[in-house]
C-alpha atoms as a PDB file:
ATOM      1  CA  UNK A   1     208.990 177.933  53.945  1.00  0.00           C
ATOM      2  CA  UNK A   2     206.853 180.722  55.048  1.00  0.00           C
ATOM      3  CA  UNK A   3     203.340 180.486  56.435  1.00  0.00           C
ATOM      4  CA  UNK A   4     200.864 182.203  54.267  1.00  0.00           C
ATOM      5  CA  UNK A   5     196.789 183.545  55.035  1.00  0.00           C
ATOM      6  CA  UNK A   6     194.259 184.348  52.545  1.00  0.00           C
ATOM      7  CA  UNK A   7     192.137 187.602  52.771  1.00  0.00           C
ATOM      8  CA  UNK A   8     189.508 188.696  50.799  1.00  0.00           C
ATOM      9  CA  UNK A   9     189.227 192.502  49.429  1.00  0.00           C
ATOM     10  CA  UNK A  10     186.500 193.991  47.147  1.00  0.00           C
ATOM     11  CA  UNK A  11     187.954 195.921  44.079  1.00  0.00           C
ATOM     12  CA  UNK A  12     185.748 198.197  41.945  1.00  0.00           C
ATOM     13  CA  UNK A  13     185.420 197.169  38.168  1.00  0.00           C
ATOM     14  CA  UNK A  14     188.022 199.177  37.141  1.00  0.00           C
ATOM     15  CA  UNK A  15     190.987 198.794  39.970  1.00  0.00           C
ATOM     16  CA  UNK A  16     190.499 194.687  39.018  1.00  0.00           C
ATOM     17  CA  UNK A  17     191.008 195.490  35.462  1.00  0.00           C
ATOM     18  CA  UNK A  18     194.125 197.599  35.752  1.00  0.00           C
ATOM     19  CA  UNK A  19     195.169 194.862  38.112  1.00  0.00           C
ATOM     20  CA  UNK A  20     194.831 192.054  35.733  1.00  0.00           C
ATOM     21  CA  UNK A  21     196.480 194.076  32.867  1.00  0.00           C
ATOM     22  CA  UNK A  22     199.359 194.753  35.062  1.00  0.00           C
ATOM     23  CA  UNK A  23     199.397 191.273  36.129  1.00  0.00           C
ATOM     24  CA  UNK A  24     199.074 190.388  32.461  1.00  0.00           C
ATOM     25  CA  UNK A  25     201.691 192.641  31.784  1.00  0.00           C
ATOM     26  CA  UNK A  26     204.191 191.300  34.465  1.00  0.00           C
ATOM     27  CA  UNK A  27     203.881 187.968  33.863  1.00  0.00           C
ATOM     28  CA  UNK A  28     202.085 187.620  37.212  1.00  0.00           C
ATOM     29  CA  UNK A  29     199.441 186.466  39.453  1.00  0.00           C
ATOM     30  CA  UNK A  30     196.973 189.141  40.773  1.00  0.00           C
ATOM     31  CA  UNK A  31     197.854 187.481  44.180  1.00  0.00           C
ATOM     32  CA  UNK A  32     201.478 188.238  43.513  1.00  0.00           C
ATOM     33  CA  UNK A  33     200.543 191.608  43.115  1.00  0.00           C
ATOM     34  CA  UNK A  34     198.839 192.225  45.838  1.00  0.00           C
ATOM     35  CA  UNK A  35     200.712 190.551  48.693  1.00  0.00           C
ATOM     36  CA  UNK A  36     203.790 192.807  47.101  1.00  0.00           C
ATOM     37  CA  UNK A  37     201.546 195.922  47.533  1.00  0.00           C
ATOM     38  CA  UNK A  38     200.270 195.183  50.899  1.00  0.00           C
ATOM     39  CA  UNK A  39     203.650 194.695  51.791  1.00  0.00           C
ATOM     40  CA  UNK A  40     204.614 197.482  50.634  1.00  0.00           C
ATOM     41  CA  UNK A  41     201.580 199.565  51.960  1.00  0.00           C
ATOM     42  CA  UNK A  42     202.600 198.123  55.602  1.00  0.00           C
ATOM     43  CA  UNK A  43     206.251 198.715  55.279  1.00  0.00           C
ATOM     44  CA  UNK A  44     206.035 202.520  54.575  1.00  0.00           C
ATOM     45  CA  UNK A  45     203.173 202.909  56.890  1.00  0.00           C
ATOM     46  CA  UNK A  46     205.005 200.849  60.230  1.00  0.00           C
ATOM     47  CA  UNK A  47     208.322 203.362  58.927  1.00  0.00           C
ATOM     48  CA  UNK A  48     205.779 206.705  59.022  1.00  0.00           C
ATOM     49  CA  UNK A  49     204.264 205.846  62.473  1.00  0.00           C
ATOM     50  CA  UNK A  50     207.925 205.017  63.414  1.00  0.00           C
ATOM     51  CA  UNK A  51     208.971 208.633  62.447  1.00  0.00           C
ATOM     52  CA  UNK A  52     205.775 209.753  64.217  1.00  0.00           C
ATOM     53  CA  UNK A  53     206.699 208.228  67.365  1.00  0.00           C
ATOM     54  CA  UNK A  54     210.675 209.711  67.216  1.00  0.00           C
ATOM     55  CA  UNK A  55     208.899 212.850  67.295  1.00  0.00           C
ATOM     56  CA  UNK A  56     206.529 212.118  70.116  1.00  0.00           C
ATOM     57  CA  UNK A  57     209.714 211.041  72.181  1.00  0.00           C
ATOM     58  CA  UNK A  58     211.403 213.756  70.973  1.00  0.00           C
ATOM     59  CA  UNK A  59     208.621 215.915  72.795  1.00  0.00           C
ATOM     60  CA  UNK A  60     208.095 214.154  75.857  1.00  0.00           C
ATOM     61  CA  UNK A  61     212.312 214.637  76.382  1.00  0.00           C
ATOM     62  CA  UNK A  62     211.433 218.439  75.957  1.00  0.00           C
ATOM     63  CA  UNK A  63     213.634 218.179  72.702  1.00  0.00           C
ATOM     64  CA  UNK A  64     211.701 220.838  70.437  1.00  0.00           C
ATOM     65  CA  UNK A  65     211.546 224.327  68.946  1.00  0.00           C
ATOM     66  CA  UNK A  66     209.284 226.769  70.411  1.00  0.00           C
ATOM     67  CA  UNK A  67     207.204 228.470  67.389  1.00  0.00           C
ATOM     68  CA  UNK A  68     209.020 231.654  68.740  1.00  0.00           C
ATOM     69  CA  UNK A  69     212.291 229.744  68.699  1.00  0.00           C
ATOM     70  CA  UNK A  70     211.610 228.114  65.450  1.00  0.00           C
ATOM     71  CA  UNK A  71     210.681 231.712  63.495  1.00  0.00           C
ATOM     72  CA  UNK A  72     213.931 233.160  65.294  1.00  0.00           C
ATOM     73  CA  UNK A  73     215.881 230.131  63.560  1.00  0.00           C
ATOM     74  CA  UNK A  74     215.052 231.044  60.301  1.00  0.00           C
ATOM     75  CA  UNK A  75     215.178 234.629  60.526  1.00  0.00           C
ATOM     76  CA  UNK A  76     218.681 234.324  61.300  1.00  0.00           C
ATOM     77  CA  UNK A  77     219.263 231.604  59.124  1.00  0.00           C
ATOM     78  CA  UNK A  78     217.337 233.400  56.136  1.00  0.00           C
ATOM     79  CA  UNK A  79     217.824 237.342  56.925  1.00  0.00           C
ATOM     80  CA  UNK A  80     215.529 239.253  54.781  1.00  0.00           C
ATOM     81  CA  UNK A  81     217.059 240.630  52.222  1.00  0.00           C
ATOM     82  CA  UNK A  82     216.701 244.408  51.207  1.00  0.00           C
ATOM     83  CA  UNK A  83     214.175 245.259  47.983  1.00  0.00           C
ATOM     84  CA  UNK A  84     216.538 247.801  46.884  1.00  0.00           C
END
């Protein structure tokens, strides 16, 4: 079994009430609810600064596009096409 910890966070009027009708609605606790969402919160956020950080190493290894490089990328990739 799991260790849990108890935090407190301040809602306004109306975030509580949408909780408790969602919590209402899924058969729930509001507890439930929120230790999913934080979970979820911290899970996307540790995978963004994750993606952040590829790209910082990405840098530092002097694996990148120039802006010249990039725009010379796409115009070959994407040649303009004539307005005939």
């Amino acid at each position: 079994m799991s260790k849990t910890a108890v935090i407190t966070a301040r809602l306004d009027a109306e975030t509580l009430a949408a909780l408790d009708a969602l919590a209402l609605t899924r058969e729930r606790s509001r507890a439930w609810l929120v230790a999913k969402a934080i979970k979820r919160f911290v899970e996307q956020e540790t995978a963004f600064d994750a993606f952040i950080q590829e790209g910082d190493d990405a840098i530092d290894r002097g694996d990148y596009l120039t802006q010249e490089q990039m725009e010379a990328w796409i115009a070959q990739r994407y040649p303009a096409k004539d307005a005939a």
